[in-house]
N, C-alpha and C. Protein backbone atom coordinates (compact mmCIF):
# COMPACT_ATOMS: atom_id res chain seq x y z
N UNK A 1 2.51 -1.50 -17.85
CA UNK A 1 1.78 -0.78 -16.83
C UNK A 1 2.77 0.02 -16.00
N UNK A 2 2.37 0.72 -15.62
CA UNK A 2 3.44 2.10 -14.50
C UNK A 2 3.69 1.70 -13.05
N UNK A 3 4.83 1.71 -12.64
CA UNK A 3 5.04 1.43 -11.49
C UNK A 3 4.60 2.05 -10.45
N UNK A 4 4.14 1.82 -9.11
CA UNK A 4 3.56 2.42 -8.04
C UNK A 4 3.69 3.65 -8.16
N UNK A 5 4.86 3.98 -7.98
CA UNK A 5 5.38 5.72 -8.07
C UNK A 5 4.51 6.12 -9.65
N UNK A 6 5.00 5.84 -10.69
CA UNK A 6 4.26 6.30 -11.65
C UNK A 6 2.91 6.09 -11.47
N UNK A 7 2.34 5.42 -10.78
CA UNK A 7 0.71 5.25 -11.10
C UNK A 7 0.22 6.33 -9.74
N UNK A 8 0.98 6.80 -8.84
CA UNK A 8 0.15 7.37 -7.99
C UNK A 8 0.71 9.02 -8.60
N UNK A 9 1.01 9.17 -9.38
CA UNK A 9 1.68 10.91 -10.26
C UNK A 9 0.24 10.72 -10.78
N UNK A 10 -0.74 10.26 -11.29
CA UNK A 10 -1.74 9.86 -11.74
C UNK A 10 -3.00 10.70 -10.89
N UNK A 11 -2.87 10.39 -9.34
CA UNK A 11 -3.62 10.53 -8.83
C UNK A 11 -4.19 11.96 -8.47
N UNK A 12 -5.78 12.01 -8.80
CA UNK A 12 -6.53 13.37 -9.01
C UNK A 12 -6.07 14.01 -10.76
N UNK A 13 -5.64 13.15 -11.36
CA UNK A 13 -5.70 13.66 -12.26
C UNK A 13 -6.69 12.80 -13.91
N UNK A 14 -6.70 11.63 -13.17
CA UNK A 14 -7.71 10.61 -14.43
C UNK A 14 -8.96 10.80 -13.75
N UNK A 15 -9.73 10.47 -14.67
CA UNK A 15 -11.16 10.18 -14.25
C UNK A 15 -11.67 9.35 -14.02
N UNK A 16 -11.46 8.29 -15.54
CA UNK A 16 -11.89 7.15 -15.81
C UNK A 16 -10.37 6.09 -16.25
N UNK A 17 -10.55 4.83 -15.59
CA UNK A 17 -9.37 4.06 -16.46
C UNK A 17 -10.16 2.83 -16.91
N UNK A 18 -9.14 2.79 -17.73
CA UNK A 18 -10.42 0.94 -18.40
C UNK A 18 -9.15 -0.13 -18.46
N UNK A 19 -8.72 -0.30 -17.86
CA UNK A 19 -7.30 -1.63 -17.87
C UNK A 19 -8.20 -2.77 -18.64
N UNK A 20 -7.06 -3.64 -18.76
CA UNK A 20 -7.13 -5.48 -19.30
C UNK A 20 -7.03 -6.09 -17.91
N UNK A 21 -7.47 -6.76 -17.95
CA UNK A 21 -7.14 -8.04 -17.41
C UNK A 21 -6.80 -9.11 -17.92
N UNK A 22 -5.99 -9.57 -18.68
CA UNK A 22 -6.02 -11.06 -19.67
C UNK A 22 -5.68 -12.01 -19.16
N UNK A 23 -4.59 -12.17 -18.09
CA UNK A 23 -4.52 -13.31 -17.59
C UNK A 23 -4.19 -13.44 -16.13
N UNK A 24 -4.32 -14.76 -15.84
CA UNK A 24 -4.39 -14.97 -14.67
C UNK A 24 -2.85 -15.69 -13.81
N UNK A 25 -3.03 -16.51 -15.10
CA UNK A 25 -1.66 -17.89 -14.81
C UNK A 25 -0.67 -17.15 -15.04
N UNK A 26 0.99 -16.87 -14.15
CA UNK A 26 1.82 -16.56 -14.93
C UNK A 26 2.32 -16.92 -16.09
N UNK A 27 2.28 -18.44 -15.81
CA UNK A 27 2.99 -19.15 -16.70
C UNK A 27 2.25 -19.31 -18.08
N UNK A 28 0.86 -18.99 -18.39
CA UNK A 28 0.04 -18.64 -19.47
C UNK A 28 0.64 -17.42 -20.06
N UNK A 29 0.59 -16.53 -19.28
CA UNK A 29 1.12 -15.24 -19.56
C UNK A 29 2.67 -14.81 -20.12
N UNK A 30 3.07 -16.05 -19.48
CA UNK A 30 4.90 -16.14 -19.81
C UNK A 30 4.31 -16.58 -21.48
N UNK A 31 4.12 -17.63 -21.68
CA UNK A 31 3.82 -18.29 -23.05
C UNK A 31 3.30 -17.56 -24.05
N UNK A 32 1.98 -17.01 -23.45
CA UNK A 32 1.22 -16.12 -24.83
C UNK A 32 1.46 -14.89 -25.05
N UNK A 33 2.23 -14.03 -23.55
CA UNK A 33 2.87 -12.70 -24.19
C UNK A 33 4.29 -12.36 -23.47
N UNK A 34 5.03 -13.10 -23.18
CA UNK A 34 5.82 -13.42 -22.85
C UNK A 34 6.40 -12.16 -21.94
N UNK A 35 5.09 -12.35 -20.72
CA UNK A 35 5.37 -11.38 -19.61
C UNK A 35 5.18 -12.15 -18.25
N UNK A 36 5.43 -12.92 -17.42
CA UNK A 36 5.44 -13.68 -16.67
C UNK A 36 4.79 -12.94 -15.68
N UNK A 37 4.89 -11.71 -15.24
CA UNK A 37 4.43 -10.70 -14.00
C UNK A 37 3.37 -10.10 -14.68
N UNK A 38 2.74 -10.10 -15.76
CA UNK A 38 1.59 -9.48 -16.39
C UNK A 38 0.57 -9.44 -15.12
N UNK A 39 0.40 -10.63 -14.38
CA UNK A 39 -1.07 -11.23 -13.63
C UNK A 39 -0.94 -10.38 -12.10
N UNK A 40 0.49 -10.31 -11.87
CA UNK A 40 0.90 -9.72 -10.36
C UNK A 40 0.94 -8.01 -10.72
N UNK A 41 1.51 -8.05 -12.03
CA UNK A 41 1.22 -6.24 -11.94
C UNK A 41 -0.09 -5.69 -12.07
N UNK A 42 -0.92 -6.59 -13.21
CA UNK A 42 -2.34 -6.33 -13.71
C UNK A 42 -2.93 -5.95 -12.27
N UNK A 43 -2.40 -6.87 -11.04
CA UNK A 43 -3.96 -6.70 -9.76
C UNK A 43 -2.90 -5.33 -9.02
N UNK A 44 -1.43 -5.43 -8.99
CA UNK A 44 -1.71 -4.24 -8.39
C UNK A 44 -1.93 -2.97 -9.23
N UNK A 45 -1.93 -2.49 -10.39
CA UNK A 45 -2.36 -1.24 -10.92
C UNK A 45 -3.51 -1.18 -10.70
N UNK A 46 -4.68 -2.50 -10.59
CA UNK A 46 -5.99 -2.62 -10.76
C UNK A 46 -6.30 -2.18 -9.36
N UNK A 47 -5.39 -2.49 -8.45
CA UNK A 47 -5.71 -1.99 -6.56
C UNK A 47 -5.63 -0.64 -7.08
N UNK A 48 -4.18 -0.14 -7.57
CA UNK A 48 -4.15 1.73 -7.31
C UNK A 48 -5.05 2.12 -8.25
N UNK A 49 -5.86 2.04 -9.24
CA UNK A 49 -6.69 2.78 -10.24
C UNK A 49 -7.66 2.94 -9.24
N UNK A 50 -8.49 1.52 -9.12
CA UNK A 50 -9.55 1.75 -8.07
C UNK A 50 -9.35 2.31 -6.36
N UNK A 51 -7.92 2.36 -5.82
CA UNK A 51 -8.19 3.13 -4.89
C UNK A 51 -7.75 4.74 -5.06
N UNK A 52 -7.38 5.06 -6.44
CA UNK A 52 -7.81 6.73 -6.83
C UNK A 52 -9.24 7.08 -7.43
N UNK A 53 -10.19 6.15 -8.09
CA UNK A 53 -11.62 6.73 -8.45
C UNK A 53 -12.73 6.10 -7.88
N UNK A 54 -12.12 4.80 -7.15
CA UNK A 54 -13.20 3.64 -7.21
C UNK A 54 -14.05 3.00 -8.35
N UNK A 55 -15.57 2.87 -7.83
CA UNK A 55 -16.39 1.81 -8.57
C UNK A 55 -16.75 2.99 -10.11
N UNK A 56 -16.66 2.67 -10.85
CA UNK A 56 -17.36 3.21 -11.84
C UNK A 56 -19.00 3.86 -11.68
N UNK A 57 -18.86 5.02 -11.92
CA UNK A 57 -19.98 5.88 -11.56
C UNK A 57 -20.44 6.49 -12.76
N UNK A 58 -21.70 6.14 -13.12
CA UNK A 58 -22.88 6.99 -14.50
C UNK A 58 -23.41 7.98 -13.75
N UNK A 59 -23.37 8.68 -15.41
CA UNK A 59 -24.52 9.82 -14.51
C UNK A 59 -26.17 9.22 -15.41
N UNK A 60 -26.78 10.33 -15.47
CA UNK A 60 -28.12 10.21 -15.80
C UNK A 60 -28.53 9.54 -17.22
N UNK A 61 -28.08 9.47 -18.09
CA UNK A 61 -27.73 9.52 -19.53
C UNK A 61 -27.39 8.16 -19.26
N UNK A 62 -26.12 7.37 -18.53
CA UNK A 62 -25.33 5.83 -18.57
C UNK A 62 -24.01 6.45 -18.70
N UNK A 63 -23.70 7.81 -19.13
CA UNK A 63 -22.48 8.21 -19.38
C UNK A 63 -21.62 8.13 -18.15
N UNK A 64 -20.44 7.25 -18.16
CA UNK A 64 -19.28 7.21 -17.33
C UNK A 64 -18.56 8.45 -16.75
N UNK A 65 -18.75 8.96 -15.60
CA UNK A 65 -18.39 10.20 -14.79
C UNK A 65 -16.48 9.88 -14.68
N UNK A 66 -16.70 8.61 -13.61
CA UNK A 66 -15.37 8.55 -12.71
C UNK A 66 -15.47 6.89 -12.23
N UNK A 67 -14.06 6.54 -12.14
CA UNK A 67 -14.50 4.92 -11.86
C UNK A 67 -13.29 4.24 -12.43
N UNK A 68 -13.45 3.15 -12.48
CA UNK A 68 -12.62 1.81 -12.94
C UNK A 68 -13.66 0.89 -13.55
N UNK A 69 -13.54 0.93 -15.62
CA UNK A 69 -14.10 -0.07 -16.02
C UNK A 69 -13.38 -1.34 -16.40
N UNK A 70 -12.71 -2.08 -16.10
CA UNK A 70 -12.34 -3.35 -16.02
C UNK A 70 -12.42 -4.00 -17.37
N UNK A 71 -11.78 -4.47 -18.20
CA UNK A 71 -11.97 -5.25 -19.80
C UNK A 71 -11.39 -6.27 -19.59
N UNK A 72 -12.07 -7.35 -19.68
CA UNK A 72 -11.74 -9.12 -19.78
C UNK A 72 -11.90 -9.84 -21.04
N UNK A 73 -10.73 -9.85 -21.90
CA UNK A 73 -11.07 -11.02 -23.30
C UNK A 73 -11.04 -12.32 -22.80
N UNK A 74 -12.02 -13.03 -22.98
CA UNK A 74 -12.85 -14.70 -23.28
C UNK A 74 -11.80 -14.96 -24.03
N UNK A 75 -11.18 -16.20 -23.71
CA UNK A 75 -10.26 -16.26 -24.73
C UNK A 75 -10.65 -18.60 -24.32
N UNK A 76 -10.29 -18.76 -25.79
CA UNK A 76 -10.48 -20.17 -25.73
C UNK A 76 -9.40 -20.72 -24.63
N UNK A 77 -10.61 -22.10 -24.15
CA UNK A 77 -10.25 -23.31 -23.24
C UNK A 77 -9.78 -22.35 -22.54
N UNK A 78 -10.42 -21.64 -21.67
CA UNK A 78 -10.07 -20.60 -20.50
C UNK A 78 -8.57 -20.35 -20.44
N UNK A 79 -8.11 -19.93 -21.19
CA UNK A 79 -6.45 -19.43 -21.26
C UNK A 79 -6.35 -18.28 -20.49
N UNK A 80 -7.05 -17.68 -20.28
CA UNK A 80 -7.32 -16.08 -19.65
C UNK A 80 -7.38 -16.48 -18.17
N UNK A 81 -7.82 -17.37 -17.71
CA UNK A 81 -8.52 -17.53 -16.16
C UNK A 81 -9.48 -16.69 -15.92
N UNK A 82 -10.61 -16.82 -16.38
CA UNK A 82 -11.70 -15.61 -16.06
C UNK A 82 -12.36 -15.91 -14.73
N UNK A 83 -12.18 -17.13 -14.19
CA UNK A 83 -13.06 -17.44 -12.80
C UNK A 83 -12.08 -16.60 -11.77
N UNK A 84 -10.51 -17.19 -12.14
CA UNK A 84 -10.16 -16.37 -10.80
C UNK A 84 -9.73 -15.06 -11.04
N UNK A 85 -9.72 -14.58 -12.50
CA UNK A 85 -9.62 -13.08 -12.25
C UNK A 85 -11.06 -12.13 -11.49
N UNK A 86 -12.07 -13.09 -11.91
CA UNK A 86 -13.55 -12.07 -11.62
C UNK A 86 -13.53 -12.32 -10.04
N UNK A 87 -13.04 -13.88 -9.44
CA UNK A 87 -12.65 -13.74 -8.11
C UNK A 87 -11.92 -12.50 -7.40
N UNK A 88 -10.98 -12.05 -7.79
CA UNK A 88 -9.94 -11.10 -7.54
C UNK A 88 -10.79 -9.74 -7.19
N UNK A 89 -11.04 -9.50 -8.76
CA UNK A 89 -12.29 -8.45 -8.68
C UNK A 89 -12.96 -8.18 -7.53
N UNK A 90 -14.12 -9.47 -7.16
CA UNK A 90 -15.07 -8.77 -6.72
C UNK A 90 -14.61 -9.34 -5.22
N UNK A 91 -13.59 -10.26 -5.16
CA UNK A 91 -12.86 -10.22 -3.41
C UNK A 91 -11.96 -8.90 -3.04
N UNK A 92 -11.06 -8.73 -3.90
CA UNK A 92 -10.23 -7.43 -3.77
C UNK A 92 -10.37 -6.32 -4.09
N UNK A 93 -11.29 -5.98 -4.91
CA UNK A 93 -11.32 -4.75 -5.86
C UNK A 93 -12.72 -4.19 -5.16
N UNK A 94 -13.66 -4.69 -5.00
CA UNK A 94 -15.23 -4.91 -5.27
C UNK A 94 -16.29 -5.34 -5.70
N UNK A 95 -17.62 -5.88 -5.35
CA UNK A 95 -17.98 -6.41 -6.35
C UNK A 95 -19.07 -5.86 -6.75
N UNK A 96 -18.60 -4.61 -6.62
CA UNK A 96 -19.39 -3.46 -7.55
C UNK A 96 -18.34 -2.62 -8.57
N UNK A 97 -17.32 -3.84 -8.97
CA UNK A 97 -16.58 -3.41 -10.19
C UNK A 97 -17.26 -3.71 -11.29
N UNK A 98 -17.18 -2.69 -12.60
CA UNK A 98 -17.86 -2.79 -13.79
C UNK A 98 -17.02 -3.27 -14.47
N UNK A 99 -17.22 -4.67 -15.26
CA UNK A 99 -16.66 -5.67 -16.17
C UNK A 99 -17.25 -5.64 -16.83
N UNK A 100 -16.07 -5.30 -18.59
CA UNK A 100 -16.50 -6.05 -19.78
C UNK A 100 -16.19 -7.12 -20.36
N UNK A 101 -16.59 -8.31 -20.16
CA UNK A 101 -16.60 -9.32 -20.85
C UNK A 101 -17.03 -9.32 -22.38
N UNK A 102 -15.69 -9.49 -22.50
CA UNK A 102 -15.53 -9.37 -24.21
C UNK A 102 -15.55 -11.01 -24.81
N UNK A 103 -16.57 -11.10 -25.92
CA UNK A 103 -16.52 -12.21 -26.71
C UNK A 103 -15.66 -12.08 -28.01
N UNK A 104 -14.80 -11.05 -28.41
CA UNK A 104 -14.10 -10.87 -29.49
C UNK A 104 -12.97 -12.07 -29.85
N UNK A 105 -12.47 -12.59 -29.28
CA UNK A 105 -11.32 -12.61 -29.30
C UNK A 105 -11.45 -14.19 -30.37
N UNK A 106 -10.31 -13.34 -31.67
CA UNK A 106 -10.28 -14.17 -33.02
C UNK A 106 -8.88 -14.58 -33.04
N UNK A 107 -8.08 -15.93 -33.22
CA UNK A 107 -7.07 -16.09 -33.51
C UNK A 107 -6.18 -15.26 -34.62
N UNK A 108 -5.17 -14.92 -34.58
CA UNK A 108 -4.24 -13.82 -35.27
C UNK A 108 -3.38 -13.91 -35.30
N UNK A 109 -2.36 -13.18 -35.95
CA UNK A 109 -0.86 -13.66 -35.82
C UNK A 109 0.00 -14.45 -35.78
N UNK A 110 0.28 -15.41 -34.08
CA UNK A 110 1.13 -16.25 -34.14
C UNK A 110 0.19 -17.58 -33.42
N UNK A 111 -1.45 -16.78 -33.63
CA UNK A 111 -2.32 -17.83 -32.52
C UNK A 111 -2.06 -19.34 -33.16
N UNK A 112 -1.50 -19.36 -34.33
CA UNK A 112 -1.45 -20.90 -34.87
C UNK A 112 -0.34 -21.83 -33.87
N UNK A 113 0.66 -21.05 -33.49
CA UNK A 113 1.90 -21.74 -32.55
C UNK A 113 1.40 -21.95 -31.25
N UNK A 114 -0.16 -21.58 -30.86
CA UNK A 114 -0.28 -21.92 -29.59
C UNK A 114 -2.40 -22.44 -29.94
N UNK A 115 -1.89 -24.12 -29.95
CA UNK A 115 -3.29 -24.84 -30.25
C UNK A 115 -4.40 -24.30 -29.43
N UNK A 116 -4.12 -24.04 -28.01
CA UNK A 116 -5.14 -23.98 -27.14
C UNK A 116 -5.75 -22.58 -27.48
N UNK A 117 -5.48 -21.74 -28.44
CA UNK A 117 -6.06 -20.28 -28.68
C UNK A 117 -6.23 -20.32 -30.13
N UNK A 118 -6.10 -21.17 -30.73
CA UNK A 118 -6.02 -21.59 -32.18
C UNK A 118 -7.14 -21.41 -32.85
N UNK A 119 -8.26 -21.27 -31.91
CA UNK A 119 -9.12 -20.89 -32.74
C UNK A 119 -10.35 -19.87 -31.96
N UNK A 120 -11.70 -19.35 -32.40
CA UNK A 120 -12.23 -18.29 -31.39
C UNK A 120 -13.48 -19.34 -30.70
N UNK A 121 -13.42 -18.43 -29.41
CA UNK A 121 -14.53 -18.97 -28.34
C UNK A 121 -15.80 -19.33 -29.06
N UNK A 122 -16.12 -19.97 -27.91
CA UNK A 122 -17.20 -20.96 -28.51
C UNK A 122 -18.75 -20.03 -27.57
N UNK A 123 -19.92 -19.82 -27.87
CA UNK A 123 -21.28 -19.51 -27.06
C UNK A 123 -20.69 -20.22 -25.70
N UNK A 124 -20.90 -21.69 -25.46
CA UNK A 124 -20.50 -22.16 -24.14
C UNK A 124 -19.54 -21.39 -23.35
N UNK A 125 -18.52 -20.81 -23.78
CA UNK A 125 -17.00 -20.52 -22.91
C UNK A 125 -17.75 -19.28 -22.42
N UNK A 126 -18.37 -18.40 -23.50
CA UNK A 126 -18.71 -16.96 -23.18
C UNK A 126 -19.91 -17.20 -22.16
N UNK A 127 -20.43 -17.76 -22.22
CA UNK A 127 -21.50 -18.01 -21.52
C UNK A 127 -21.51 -18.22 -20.01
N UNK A 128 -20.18 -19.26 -20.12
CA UNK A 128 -19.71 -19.69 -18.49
C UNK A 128 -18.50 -18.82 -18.17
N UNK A 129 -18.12 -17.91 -19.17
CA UNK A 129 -17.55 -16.61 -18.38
C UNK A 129 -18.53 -15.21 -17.47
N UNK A 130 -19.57 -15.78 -18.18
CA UNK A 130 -20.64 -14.29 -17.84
C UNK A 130 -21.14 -15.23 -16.09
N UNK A 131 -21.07 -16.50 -16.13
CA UNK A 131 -21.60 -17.13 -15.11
C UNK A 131 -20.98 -17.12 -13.82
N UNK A 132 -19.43 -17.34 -14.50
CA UNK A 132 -18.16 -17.29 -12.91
C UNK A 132 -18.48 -16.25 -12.88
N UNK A 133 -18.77 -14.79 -13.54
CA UNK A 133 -18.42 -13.48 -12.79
C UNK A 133 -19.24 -13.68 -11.87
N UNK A 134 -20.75 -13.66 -12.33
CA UNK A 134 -21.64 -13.41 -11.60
C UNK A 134 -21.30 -14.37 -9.96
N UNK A 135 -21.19 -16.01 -10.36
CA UNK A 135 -20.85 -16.71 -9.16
C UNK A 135 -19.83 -16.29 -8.65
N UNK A 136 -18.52 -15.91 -8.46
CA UNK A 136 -18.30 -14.98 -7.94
C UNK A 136 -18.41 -13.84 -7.40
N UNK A 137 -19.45 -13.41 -7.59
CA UNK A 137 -19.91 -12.26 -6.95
C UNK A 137 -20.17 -10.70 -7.57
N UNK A 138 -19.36 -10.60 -8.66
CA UNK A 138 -19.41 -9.15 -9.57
C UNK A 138 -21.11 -9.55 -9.97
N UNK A 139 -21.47 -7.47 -10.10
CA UNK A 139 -22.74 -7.68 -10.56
C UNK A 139 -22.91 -6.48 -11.80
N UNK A 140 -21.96 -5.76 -11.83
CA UNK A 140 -22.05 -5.05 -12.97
C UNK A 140 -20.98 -5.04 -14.09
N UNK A 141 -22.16 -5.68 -15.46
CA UNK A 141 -21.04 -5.63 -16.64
C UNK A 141 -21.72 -4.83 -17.51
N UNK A 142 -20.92 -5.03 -18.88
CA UNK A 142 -21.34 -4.94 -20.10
C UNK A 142 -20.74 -5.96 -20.65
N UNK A 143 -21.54 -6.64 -21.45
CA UNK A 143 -21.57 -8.38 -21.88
C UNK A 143 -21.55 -7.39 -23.63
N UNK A 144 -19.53 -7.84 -23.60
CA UNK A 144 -19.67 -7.84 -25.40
C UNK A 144 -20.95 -6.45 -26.36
């Protein structure tokens, strides 16, 4: 992700951004992509995107004008932290941020060296990810 200075050269010039969010825990984040600050940079680019377009705005059609759409992979035995990232969201960001909660997410690569992602989400996990957002407070997604 771009550092402050690089992310505000940005500004008036995007429309739309769609970031990740994947994790929450550093120390998850140290382990599964071996970026320890992933979670502290993720919220501040996620502050400067949304304070150059704000909330995600449709026009007539559903078509995306200008905004911040937000992408969250479900990832097994909550490895992701989806309660307190959608916390973050809709305490810091808004909670008229547009989240996609993604049910994709298939073990790959090296997912065999790490049991707790070893295999793909279950209906339940996705289910009680769509639930913290909402209990938390976000009210606009696209669910997968």
């Amino acid at each position: 992700m771009p550092n402050r200075g690089q992310s505000r050269l940005l500004d008036g010039v995007v429309d739309i951004y769609m970031p990740d969010f994947k994790f929450h825990d550093p120390a998850v984040s140290k382990e599964l992509a071996s970026a320890e600050d992933y979670p502290q940079v993720a919220r501040r680019a996620i502050r400067e995107m949304h304070r150059q377009v704000g909330d995600l705005e449709l026009d007539a059609a559903g078509l995306a004008r200008r905004g911040v759409l937000v992408r969250h992979l479900v990832m097994p035995n909550d490895r992701s932290g989806t309660r307190q990232i959608m916390r973050f969201l809709a305490r810091e960001i808004s909670p008229d941020t547009f989240v996609n909660i993604m049910p994709q997410y298939r073990p790959e690569c090296q997912a065999h060296r790490h049991p707790a992602i070893d295999r793909p989400i279950t209906t339940a996990e996705y289910t009680a990810a769509v639930a913290a957002a909402r209990e938390e407070g976000l009210r606009r997604f696209d669910q997968g």
